[in-house]
PDB file of N, CA and C in Angstrom:
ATOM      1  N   UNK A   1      95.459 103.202  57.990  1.00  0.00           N
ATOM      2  CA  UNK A   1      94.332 103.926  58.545  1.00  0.00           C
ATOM      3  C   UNK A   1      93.497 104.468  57.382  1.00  0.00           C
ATOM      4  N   UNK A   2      92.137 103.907  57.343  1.00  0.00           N
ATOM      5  CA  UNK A   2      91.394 104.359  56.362  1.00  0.00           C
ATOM      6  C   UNK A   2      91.184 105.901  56.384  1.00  0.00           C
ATOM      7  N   UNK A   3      90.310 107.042  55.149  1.00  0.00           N
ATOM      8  CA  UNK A   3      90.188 108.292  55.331  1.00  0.00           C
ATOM      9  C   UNK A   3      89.047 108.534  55.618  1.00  0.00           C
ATOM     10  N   UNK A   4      88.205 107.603  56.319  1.00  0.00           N
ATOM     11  CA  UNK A   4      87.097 108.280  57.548  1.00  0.00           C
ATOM     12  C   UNK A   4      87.407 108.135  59.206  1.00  0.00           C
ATOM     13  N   UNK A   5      88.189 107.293  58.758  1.00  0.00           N
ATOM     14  CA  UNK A   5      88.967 107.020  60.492  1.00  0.00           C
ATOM     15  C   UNK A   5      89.580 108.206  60.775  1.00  0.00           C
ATOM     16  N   UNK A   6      90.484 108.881  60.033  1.00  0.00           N
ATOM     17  CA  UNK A   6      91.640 110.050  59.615  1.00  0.00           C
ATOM     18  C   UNK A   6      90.305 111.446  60.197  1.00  0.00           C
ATOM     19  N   UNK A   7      89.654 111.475  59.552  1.00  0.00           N
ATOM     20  CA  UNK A   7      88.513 112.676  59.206  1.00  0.00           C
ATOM     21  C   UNK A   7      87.916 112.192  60.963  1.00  0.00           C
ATOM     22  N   UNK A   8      87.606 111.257  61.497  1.00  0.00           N
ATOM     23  CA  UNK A   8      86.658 110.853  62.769  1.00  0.00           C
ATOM     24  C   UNK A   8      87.535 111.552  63.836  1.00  0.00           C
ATOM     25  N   UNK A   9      88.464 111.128  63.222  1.00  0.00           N
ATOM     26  CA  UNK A   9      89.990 111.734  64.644  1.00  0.00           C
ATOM     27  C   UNK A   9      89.994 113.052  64.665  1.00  0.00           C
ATOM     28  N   UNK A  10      90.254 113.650  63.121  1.00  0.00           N
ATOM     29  CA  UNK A  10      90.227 114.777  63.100  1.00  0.00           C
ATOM     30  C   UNK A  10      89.112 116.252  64.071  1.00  0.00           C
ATOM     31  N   UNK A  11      87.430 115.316  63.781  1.00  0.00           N
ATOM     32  CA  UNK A  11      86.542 115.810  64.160  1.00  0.00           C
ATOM     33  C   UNK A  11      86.688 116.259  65.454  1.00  0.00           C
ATOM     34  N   UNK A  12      87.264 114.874  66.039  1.00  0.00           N
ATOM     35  CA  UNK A  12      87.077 114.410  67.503  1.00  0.00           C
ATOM     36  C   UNK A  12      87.652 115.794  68.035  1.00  0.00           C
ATOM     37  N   UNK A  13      89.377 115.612  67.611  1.00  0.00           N
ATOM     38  CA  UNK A  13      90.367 116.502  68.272  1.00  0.00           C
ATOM     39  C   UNK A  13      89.678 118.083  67.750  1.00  0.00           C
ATOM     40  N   UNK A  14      88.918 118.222  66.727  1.00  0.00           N
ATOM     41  CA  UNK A  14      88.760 120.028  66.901  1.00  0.00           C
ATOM     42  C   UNK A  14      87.650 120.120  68.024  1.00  0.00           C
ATOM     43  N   UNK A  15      86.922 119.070  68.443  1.00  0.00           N
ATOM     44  CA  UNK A  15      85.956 119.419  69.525  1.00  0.00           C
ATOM     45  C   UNK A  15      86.600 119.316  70.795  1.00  0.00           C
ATOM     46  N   UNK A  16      87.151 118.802  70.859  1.00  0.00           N
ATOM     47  CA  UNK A  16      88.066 118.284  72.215  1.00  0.00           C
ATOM     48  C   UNK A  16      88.845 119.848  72.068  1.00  0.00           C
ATOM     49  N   UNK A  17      89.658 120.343  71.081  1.00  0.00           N
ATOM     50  CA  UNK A  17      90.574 121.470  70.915  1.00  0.00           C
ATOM     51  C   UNK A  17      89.484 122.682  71.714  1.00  0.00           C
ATOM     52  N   UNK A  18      88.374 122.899  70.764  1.00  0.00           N
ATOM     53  CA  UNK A  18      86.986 123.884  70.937  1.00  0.00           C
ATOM     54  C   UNK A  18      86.916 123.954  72.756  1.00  0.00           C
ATOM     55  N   UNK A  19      86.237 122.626  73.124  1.00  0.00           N
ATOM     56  CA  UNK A  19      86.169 122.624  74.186  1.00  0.00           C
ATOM     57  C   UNK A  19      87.389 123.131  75.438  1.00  0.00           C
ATOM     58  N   UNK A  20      88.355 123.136  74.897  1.00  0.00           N
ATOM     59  CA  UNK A  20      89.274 123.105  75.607  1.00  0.00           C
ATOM     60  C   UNK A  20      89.603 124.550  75.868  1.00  0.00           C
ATOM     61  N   UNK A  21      89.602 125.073  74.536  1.00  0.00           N
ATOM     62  CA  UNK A  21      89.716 126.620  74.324  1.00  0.00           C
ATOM     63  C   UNK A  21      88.321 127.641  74.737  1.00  0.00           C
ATOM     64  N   UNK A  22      87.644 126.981  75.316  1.00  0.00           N
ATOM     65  CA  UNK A  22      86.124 127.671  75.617  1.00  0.00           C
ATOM     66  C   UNK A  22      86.438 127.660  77.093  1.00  0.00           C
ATOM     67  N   UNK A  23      87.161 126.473  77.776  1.00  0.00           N
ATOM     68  CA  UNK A  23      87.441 126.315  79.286  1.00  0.00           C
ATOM     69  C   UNK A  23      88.029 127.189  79.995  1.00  0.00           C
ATOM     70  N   UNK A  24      89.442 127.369  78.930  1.00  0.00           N
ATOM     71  CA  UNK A  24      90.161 128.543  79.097  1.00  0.00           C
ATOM     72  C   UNK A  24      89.674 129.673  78.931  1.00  0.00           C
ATOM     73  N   UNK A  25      88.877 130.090  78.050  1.00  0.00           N
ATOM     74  CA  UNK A  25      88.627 131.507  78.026  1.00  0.00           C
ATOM     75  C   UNK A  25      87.850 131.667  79.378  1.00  0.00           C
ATOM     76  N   UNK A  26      86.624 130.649  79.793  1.00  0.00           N
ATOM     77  CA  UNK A  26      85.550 130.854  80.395  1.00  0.00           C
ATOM     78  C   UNK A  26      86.786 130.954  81.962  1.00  0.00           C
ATOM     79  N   UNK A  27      87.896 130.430  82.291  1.00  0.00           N
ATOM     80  CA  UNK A  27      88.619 130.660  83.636  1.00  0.00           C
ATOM     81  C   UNK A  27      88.686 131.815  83.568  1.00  0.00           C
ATOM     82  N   UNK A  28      89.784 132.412  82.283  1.00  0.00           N
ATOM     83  CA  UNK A  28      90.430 133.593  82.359  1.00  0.00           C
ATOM     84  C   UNK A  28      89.461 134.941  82.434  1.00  0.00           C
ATOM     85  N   UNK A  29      88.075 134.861  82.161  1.00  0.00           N
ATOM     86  CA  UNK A  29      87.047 135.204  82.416  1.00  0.00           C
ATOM     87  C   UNK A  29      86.630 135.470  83.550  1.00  0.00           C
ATOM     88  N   UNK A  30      87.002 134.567  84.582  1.00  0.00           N
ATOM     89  CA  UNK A  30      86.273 134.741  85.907  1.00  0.00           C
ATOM     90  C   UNK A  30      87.149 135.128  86.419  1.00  0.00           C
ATOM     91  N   UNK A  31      88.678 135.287  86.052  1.00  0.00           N
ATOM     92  CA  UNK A  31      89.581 135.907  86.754  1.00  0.00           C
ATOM     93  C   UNK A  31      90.197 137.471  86.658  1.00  0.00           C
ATOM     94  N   UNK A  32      88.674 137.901  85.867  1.00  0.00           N
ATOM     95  CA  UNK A  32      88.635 139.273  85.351  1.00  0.00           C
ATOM     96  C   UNK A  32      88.403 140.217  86.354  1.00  0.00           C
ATOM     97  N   UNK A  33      88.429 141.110  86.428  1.00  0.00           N
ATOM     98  CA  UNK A  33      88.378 142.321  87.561  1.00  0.00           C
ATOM     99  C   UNK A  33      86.887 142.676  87.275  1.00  0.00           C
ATOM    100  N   UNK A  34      86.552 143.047  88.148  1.00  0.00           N
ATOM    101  CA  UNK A  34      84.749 143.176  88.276  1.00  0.00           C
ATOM    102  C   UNK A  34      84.568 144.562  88.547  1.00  0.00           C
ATOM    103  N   UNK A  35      83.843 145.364  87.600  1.00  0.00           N
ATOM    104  CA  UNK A  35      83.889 146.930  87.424  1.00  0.00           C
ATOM    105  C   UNK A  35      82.341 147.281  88.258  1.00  0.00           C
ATOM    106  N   UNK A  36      82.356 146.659  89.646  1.00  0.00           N
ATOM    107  CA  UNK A  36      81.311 147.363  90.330  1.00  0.00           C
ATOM    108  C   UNK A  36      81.507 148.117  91.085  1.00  0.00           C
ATOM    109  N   UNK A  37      81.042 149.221  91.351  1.00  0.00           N
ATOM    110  CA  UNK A  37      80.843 150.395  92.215  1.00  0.00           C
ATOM    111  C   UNK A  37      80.318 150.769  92.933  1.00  0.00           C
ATOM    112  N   UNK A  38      80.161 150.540  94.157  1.00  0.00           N
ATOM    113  CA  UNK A  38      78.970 150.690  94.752  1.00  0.00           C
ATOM    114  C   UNK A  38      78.534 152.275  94.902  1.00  0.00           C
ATOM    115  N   UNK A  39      77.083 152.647  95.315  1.00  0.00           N
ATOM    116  CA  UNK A  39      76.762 153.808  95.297  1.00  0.00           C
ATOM    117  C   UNK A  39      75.279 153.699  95.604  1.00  0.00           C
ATOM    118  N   UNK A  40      75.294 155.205  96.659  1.00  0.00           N
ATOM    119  CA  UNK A  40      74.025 155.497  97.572  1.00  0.00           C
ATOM    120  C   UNK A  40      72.630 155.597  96.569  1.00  0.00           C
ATOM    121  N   UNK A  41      73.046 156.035  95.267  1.00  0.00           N
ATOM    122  CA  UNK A  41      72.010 155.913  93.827  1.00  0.00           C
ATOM    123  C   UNK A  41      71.421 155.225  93.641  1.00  0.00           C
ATOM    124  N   UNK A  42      70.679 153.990  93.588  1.00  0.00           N
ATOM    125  CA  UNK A  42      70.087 153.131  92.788  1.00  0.00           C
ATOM    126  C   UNK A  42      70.168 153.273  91.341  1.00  0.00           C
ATOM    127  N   UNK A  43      69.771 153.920  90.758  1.00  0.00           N
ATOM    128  CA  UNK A  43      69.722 154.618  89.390  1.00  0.00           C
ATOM    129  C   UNK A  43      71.106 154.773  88.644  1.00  0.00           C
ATOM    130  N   UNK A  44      71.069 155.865  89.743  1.00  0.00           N
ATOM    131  CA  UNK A  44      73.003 155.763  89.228  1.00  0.00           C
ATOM    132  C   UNK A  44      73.510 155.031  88.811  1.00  0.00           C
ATOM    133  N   UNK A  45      73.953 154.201  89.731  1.00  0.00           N
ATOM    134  CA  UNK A  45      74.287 152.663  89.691  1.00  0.00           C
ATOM    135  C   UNK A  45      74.187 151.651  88.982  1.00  0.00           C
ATOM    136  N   UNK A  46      72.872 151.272  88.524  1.00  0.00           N
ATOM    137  CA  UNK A  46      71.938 150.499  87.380  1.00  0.00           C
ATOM    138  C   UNK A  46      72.703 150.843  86.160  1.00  0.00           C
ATOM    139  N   UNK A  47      72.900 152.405  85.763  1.00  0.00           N
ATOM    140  CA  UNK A  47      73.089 152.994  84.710  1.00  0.00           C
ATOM    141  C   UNK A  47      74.520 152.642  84.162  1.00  0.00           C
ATOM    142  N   UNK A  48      75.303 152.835  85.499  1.00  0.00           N
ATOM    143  CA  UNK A  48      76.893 152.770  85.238  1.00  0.00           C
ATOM    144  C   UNK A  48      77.211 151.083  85.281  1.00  0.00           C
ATOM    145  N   UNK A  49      76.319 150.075  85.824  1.00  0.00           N
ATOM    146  CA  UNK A  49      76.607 148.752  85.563  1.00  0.00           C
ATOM    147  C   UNK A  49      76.136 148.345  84.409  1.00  0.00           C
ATOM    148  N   UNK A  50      74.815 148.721  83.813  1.00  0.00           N
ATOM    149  CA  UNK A  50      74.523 148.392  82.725  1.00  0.00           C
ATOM    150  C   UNK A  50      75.343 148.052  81.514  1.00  0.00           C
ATOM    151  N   UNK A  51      76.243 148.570  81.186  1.00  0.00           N
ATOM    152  CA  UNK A  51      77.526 148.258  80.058  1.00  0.00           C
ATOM    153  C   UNK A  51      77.993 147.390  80.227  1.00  0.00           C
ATOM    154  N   UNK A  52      78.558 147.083  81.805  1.00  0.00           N
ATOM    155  CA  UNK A  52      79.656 146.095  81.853  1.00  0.00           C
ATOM    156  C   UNK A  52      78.811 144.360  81.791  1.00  0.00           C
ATOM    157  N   UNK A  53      77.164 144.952  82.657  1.00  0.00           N
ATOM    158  CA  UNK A  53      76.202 144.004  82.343  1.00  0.00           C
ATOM    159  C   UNK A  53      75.860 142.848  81.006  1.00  0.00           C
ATOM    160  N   UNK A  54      76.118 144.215  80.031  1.00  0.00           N
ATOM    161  CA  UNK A  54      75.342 143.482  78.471  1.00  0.00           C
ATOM    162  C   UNK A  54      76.539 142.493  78.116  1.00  0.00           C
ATOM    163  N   UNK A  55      78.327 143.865  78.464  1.00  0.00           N
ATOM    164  CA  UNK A  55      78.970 143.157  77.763  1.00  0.00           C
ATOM    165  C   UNK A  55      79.353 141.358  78.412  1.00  0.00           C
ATOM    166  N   UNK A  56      79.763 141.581  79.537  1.00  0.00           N
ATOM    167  CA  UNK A  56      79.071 139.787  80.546  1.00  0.00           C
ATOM    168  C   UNK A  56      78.084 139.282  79.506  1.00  0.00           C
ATOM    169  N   UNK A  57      77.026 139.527  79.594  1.00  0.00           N
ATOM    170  CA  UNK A  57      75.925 138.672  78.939  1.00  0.00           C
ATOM    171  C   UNK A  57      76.540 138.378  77.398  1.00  0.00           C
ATOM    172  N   UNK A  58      77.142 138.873  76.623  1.00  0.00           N
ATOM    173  CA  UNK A  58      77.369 139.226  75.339  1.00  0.00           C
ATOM    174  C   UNK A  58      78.631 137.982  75.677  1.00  0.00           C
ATOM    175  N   UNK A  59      79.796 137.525  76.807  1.00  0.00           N
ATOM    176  CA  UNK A  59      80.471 137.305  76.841  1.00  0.00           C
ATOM    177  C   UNK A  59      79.881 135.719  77.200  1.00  0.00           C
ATOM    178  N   UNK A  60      79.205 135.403  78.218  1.00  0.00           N
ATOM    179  CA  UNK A  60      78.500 134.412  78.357  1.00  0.00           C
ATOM    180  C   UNK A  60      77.928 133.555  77.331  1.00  0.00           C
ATOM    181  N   UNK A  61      77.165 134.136  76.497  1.00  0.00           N
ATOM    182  CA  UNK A  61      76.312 133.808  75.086  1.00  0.00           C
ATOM    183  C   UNK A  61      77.503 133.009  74.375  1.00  0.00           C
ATOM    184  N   UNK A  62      78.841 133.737  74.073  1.00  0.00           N
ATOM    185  CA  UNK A  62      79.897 133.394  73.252  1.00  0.00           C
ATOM    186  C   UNK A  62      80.434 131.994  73.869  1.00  0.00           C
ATOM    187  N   UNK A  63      80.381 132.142  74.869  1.00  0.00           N
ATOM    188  CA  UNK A  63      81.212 130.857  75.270  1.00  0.00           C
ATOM    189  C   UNK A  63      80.050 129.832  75.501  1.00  0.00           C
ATOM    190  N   UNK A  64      79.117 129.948  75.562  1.00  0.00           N
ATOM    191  CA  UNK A  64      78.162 128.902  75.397  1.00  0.00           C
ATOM    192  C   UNK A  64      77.679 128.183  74.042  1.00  0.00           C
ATOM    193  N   UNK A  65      77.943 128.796  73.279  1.00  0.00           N
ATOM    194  CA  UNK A  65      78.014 128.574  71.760  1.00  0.00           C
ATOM    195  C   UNK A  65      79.565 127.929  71.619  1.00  0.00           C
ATOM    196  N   UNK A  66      80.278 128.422  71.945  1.00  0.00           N
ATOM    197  CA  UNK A  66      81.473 127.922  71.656  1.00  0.00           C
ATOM    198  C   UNK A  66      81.507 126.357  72.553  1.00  0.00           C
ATOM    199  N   UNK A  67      81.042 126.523  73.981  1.00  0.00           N
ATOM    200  CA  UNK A  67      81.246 124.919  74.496  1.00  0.00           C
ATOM    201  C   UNK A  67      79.868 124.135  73.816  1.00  0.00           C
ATOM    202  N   UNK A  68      79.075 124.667  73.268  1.00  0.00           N
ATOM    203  CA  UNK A  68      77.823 123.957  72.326  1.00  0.00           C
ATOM    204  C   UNK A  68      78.226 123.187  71.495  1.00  0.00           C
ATOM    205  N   UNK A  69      79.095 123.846  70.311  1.00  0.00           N
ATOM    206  CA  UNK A  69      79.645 123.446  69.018  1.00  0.00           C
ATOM    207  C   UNK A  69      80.580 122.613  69.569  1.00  0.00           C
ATOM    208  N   UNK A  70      81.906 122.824  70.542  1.00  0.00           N
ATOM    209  CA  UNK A  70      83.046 121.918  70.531  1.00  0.00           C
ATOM    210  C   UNK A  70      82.122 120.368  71.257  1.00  0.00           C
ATOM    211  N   UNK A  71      81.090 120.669  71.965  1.00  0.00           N
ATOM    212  CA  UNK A  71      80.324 119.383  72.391  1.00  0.00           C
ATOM    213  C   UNK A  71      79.848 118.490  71.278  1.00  0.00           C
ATOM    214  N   UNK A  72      79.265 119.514  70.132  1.00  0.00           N
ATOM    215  CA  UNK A  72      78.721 118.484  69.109  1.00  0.00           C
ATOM    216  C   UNK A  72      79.771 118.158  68.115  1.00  0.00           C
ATOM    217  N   UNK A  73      80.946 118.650  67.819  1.00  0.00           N
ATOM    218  CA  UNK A  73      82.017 118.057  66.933  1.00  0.00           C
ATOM    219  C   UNK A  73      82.578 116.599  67.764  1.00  0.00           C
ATOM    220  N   UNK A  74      82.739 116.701  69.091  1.00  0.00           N
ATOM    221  CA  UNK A  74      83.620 115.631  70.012  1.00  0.00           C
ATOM    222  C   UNK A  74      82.114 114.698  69.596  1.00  0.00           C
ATOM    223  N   UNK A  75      80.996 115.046  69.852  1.00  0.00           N
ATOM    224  CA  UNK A  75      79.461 113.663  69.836  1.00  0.00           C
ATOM    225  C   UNK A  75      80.299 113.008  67.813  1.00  0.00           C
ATOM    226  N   UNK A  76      80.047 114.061  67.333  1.00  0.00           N
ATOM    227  CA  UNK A  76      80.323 113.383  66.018  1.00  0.00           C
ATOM    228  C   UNK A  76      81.581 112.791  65.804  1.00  0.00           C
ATOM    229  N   UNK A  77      82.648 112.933  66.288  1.00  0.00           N
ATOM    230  CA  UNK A  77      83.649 112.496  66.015  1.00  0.00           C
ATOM    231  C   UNK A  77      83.854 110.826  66.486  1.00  0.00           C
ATOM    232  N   UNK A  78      82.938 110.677  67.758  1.00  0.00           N
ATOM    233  CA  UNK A  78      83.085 109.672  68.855  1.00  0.00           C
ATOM    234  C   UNK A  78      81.514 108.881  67.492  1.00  0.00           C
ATOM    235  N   UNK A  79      80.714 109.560  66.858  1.00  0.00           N
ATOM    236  CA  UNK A  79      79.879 108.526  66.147  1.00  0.00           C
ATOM    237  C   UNK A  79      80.492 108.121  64.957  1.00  0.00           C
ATOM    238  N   UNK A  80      81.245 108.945  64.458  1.00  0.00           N
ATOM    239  CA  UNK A  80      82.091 108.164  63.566  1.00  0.00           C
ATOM    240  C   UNK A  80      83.087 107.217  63.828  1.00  0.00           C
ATOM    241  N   UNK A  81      83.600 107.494  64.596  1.00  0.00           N
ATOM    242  CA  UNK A  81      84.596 106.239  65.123  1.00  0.00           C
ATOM    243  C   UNK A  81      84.026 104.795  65.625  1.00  0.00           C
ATOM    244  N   UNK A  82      82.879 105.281  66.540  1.00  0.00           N
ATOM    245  CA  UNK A  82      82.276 104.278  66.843  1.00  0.00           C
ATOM    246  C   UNK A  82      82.218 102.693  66.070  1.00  0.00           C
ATOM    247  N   UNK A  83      81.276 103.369  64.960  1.00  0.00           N
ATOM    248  CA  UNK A  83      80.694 102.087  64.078  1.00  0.00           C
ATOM    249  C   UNK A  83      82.360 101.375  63.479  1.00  0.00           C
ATOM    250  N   UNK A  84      82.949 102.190  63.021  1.00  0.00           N
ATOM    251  CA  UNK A  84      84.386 101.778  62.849  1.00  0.00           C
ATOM    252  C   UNK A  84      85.094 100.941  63.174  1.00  0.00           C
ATOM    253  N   UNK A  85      85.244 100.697  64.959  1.00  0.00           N
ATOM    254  CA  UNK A  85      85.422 100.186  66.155  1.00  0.00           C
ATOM    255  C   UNK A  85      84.688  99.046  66.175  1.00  0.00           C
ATOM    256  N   UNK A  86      83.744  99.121  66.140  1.00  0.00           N
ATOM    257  CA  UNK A  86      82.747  97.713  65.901  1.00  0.00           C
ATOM    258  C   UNK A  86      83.298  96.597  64.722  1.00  0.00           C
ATOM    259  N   UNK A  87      83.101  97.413  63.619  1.00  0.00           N
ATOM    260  CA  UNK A  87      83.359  96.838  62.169  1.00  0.00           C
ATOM    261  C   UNK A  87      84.585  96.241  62.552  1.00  0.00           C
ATOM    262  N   UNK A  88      85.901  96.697  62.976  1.00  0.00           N
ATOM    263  CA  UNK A  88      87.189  96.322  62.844  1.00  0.00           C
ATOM    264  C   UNK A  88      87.212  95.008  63.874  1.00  0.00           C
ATOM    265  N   UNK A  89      86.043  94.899  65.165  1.00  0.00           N
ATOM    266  CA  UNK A  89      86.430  93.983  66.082  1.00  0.00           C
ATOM    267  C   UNK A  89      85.612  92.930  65.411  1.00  0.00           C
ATOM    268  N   UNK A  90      84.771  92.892  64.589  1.00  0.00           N
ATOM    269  CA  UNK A  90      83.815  91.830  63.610  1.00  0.00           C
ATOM    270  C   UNK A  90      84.553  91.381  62.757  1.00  0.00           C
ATOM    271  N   UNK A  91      85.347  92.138  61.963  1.00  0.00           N
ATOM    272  CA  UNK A  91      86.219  91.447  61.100  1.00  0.00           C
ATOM    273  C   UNK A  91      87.672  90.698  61.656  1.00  0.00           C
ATOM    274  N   UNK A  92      87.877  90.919  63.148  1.00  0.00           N
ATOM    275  CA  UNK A  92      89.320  90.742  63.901  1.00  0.00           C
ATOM    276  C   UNK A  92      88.541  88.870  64.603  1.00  0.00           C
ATOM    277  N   UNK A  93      87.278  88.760  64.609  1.00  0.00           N
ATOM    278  CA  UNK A  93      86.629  87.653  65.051  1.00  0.00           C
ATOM    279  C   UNK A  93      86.394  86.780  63.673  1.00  0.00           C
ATOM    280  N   UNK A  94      86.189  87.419  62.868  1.00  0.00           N
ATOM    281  CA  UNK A  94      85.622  86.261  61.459  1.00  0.00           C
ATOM    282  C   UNK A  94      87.144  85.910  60.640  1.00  0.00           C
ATOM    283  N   UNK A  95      88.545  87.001  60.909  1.00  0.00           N
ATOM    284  CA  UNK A  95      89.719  86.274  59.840  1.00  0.00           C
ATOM    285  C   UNK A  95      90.129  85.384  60.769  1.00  0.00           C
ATOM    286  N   UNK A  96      89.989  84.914  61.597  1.00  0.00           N
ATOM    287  CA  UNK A  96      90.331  83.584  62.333  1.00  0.00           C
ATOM    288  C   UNK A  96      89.926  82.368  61.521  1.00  0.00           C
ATOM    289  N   UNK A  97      88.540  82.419  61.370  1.00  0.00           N
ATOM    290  CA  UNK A  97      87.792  81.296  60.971  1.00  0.00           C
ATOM    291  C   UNK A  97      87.796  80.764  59.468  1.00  0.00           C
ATOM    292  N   UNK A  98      88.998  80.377  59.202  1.00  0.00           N
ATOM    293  CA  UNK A  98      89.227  80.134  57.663  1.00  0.00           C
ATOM    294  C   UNK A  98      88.436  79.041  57.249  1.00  0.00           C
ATOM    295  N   UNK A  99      88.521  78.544  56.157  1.00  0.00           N
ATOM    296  CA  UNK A  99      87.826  76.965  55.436  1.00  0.00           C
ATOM    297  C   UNK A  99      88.635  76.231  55.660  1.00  0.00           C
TER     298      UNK A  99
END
């Protein structure tokens, strides 16, 4: 196994890993307890959700970056291999054909 094949695999599996670990967080996430309160306030209310609001949004952002990046390591890993894949089935068709 050549050492861009080695490095293509490698890529592949930390995006595939990334992705995988972004899935999980993003479940264990939704299986979080939800700190709403209801109340006759409007205001009130707004005020005391607001925190748990940003931190959601703050939590969202993260895992979208995180399934961003593990998407573009798995694209690169799968373009390095690619041409690879090609090359090896071109040369598996031409050592047949001796003189």
């Amino acid at each position: 196994m050549e050492q861009i094949e080695i490095l293509g695999f490698a890529v592949l599996l930390s995006g595939v890993a990334l992705l995988a670990f972004t899935f999980v967080n993003a479940y264990l996430f939704l299986w979080g307890k939800l700190g709403i309160v209801p109340s006759q306030n409007i205001i009130e209310a707004f005020g005391v959700i607001l925190g748990p609001l940003i931190e959601t949004l703050i939590r969202i952002m993260y895992l979208g970056v995180m399934g961003w990046t593990g998407s573009l390591l798995t694209i690169r890993g799968v373009q390095i291999l690619t041409p690879l894949k090609k090359e090896y089935k071109n040369r598996g068709s031409t050592a047949g054909q001796g003189s």
